[in-house]
Protein backbone atom coordinates (compact mmCIF):
# COMPACT_ATOMS: atom_id res chain seq x y z
CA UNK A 1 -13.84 13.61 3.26
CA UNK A 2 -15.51 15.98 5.75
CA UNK A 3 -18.77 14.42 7.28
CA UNK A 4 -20.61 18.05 6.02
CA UNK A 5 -19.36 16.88 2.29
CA UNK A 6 -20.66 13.24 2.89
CA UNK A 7 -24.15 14.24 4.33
CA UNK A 8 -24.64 16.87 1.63
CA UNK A 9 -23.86 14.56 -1.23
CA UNK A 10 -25.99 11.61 0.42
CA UNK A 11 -28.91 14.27 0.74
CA UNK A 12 -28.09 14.72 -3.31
CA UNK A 13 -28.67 11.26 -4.10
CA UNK A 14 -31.83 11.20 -2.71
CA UNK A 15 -33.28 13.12 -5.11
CA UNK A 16 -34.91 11.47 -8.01
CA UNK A 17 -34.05 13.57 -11.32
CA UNK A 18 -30.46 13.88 -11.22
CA UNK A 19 -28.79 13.66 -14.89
CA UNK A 20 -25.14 11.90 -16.16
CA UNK A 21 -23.68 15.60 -15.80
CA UNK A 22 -24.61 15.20 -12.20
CA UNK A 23 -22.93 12.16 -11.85
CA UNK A 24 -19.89 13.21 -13.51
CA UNK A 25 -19.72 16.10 -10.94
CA UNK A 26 -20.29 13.71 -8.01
CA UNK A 27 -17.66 11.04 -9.39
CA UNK A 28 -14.87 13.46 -10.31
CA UNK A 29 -15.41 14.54 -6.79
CA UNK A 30 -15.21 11.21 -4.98
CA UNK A 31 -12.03 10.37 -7.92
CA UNK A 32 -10.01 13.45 -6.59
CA UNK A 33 -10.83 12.31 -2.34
CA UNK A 34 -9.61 8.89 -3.34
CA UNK A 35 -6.85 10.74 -4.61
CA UNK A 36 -6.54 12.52 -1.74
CA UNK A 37 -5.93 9.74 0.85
CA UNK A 38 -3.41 6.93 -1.60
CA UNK A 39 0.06 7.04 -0.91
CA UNK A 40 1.10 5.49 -4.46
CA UNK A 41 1.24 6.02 -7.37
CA UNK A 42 -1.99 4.84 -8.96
CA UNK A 43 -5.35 4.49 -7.75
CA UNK A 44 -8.25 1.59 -9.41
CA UNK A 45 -11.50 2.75 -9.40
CA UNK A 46 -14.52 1.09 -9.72
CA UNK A 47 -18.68 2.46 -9.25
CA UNK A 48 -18.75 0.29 -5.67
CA UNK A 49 -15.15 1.94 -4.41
CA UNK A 50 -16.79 5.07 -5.11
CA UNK A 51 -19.97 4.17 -3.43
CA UNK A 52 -18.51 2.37 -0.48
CA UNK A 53 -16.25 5.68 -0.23
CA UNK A 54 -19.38 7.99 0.18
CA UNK A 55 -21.79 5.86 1.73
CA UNK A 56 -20.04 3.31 3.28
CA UNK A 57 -22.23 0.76 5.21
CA UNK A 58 -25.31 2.42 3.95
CA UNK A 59 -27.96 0.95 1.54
CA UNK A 60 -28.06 2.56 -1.77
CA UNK A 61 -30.56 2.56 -4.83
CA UNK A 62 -29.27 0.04 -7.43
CA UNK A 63 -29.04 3.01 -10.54
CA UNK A 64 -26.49 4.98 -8.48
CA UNK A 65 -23.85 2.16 -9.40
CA UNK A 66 -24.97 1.96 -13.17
CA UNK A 67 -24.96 5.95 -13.08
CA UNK A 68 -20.99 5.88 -11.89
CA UNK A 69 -20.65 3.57 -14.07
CA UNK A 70 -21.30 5.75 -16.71
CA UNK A 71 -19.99 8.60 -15.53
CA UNK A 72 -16.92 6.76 -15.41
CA UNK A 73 -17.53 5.77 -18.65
CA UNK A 74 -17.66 9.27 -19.87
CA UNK A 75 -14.73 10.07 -17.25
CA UNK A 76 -12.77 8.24 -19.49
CA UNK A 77 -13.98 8.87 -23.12
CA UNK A 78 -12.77 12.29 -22.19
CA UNK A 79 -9.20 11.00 -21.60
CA UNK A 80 -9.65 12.09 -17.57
CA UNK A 81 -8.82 8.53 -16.54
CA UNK A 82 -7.72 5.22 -17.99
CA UNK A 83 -9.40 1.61 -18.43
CA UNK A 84 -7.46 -0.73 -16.55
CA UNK A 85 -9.39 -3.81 -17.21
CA UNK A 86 -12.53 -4.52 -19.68
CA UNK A 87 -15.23 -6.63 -19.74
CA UNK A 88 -17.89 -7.07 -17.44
CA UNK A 89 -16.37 -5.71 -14.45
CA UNK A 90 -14.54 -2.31 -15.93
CA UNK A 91 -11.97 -1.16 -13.31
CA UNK A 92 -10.34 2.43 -14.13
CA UNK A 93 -7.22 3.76 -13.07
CA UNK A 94 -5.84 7.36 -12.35
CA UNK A 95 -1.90 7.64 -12.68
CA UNK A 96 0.26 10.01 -10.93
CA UNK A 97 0.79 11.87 -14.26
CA UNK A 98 -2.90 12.50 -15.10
CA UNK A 99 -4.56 16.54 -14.60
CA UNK A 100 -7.05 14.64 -11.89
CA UNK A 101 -4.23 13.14 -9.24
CA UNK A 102 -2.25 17.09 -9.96
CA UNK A 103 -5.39 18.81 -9.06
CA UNK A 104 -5.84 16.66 -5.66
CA UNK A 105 -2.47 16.73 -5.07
CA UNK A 106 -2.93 20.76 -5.03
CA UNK A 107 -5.63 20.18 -2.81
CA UNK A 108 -4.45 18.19 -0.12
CA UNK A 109 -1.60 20.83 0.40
C-alpha cells in the first residue's frame, strides 16, 4: 500500500458518520492489497488483519472492527469471498479462483 493510500483512508476513519457501504468500499480495498502482496494461493481474512494492515501499530476506535466485520459479512453474502471458519471468531478466505484475487492480480501487473 502507498503511504498517500494509508494516510487518506486513516483520515476516512476519523470521521464519525460513515455507513456499511463505506465499509464495504474500504474492506474490498484492503481484501484486494492483501491480495496484492501473498504469494499462495489463498489468503484468511479476518476484521484485525485488515486493521493491523491499514493501521498497523496505531490505536483504533473499537466499531471499526465490528464494521469490517460486517462488511465482511456482507462481502460474503454476496458470494465475493468464502467463510473459512464459523463461530465466534469468523475467519474468511479469498481463493485464487475468486473475481477479487483476478482483479488484484490485474493490478499488481
Amino acid at each position: 500500500m502507498d503511504k498517500r493510500e494509508v494516510e487518506a483512508l486513516k483520515e476516512m476513519f476519523k470521521e464519525e458518520d460513515l455507513g456499511l457501504a463505506d465499509y464495504v468500499i474500504f474492506t474490498r480495498w484492503a481484501i484486494i492489497h492483501l491480495i496484492m502482496d501473498t504469494k499462495g494461493d489463498h489468503v484468511v481474512i479476518t476484521p484485525r488483519k485488515i486493521v493491523k494492515r491499514v493501521f498497523g501499530k496505531e490505536h483504533v476506535r473499537p466499531h471499526v472492527y465490528s464494521m469490517i466485520g460486517h462488511a465482511l459479512r456482507r462481502l460474503y453474502e454476496r458470494g465475493e469471498i468464502e467463510l473459512w471458519r464459523g463461530g465466534l471468531y469468523r475467519k474468511y478466505m479469498v481463493r485464487k479462483g475468486s473475481p477479487l484475487w483476478r482483479r488484484a492480480k490485474r493490478m499488481r501487473r
